[in-house]
Each structure stands twice: as C-alpha cells, then as structure tokens.
C-alpha atoms as a PDB file:
ATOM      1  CA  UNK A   1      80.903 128.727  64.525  1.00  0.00           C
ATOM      2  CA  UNK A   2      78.847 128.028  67.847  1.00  0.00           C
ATOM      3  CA  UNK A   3      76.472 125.981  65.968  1.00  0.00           C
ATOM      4  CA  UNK A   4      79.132 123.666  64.635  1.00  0.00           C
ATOM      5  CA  UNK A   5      80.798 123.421  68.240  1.00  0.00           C
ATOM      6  CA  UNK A   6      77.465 122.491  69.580  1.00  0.00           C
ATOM      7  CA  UNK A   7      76.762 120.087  67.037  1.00  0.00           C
ATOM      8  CA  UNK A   8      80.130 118.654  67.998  1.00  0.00           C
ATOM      9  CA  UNK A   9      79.999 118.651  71.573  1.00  0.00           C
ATOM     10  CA  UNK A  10      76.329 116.701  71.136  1.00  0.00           C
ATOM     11  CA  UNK A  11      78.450 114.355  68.295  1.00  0.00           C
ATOM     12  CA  UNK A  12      80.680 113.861  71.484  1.00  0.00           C
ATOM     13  CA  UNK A  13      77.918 113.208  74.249  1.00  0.00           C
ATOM     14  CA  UNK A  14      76.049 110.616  71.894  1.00  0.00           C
ATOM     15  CA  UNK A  15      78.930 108.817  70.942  1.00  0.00           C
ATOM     16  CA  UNK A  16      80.508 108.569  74.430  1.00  0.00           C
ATOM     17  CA  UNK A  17      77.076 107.206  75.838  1.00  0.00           C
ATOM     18  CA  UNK A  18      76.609 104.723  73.110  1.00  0.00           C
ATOM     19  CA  UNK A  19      80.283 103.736  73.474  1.00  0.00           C
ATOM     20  CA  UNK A  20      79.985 103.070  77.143  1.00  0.00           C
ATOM     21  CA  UNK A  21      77.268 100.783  76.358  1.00  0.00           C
ATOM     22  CA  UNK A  22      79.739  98.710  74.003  1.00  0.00           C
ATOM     23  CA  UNK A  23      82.222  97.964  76.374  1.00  0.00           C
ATOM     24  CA  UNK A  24      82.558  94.496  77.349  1.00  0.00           C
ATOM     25  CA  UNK A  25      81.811  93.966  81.243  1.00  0.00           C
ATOM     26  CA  UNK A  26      84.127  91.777  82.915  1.00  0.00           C
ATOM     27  CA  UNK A  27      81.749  89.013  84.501  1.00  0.00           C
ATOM     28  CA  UNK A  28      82.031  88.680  88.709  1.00  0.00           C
ATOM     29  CA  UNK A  29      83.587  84.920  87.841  1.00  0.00           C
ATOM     30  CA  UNK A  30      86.711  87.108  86.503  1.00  0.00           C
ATOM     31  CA  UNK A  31      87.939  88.365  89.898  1.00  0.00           C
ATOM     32  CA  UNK A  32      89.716  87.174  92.538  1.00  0.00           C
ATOM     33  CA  UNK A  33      89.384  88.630  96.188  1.00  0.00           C
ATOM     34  CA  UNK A  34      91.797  87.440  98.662  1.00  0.00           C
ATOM     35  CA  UNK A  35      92.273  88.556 102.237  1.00  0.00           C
ATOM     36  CA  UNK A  36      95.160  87.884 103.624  1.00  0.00           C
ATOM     37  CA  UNK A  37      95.449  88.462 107.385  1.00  0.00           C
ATOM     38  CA  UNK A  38      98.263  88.286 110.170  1.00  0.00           C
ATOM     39  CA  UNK A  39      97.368  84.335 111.957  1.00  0.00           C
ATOM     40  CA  UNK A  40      94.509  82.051 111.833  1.00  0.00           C
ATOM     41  CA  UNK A  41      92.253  81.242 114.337  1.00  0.00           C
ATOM     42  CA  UNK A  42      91.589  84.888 115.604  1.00  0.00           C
ATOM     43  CA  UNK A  43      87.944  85.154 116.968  1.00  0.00           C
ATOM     44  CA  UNK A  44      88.292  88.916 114.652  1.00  0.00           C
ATOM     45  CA  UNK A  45      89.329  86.796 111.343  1.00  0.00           C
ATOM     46  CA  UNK A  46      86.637  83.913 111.021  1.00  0.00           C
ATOM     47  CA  UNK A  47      84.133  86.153 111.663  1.00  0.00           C
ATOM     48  CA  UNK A  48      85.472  88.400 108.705  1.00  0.00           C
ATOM     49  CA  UNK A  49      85.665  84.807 107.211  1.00  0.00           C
ATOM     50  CA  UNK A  50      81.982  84.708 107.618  1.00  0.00           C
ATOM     51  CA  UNK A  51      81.306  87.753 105.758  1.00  0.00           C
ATOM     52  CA  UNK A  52      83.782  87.380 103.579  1.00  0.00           C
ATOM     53  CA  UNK A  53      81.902  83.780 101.820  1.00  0.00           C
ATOM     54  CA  UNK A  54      78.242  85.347 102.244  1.00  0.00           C
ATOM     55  CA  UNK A  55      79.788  88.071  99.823  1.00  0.00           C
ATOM     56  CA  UNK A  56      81.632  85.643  97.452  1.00  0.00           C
ATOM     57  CA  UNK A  57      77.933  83.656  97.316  1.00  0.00           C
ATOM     58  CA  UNK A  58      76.079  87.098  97.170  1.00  0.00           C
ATOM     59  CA  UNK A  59      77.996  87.922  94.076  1.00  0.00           C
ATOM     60  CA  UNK A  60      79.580  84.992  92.475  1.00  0.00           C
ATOM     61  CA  UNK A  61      83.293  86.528  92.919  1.00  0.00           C
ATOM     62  CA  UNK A  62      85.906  84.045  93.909  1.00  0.00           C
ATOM     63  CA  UNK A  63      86.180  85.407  96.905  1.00  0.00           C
ATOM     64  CA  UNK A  64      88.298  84.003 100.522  1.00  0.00           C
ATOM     65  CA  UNK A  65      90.644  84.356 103.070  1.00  0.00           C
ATOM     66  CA  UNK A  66      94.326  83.371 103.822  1.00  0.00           C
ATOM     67  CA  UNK A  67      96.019  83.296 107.200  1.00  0.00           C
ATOM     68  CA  UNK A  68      99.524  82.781 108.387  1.00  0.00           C
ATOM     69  CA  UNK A  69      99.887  79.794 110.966  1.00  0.00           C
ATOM     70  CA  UNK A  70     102.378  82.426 112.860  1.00  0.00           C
ATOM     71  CA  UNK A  71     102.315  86.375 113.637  1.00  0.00           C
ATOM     72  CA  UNK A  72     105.493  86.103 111.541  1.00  0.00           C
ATOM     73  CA  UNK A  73     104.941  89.031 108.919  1.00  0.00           C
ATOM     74  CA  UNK A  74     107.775  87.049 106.912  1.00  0.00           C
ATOM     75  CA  UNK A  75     104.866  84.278 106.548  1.00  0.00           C
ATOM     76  CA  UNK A  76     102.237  86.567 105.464  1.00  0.00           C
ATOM     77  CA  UNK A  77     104.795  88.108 103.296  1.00  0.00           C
ATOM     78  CA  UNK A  78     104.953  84.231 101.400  1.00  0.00           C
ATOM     79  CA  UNK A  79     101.405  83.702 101.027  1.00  0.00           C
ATOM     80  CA  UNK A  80     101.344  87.363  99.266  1.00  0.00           C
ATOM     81  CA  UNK A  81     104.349  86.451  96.751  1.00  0.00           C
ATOM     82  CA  UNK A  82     102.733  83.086  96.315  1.00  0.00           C
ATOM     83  CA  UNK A  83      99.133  84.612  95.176  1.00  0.00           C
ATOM     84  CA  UNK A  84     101.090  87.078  93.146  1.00  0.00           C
ATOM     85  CA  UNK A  85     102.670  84.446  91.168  1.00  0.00           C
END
C-alpha cells in the first residue's frame, strides 16, 4: 500500500511539473499598467513618469501614467471608470 501511494505521489510530482511547462504564458504585450495619480505636473509624478516608461521599454508592457488636471478625487475617479470600460 505505501508503494502504490509513492508511486502515486511521484505520478503527481511528474505530471504537475510537466503540466506547468504546458501552460501558455501570457506575452508582456498582453498587459496594461496604468498609474493613475491625484494632478499633473507634480515634480513627485513625472519623475515616477520617468521610471514608469524606462520600465514599459525594459519589458515591452504597455505601460503609463494618467493624471487629473485638478486635486478633484471626482476627476481621478473618471479617468478610473473610463480605463475600466
């Protein structure tokens, strides 16, 4: 009975690795990254700006930031529903 649970277990392990292997990866060109932060034309934001294309080159993900014109959080509140549509 131990021998059949261990050749089971090892069934399990093999399978599982070779599985993983299988899966499709999703390629960087899939996702979408999008900061969206409280007004444009803080020193704070275009330097996160900055960083924020070196890592969309770096990696190929579409990556950039959005900014409010306004502290309004009603504002930054629009440019979330309007990415979410």
């Amino acid at each position: 009975m131990k021998k059949i649970t261990l050749w089971l277990l090892v069934l399990t392990v093999i399978l599982s690795t070779f599985s993983a292997f299988m899966v499709a990866q999703a390629d960087d060109s899939d996702y979408e990254i999008v900061m969206v932060v409280k007004l444009e034309g803080v020193a704070w934001f275009d330097n996160m700006r900055l960083g924020i294309q070196d890592f969309a080159k770096d990696t190929g993900v579409n990556a950039y930031q959005i900014g409010a014109e306004t502290a309004d959080p009603a504002s930054q509140v629009a440019l979330i529903e309007d990415l979410i549509a």
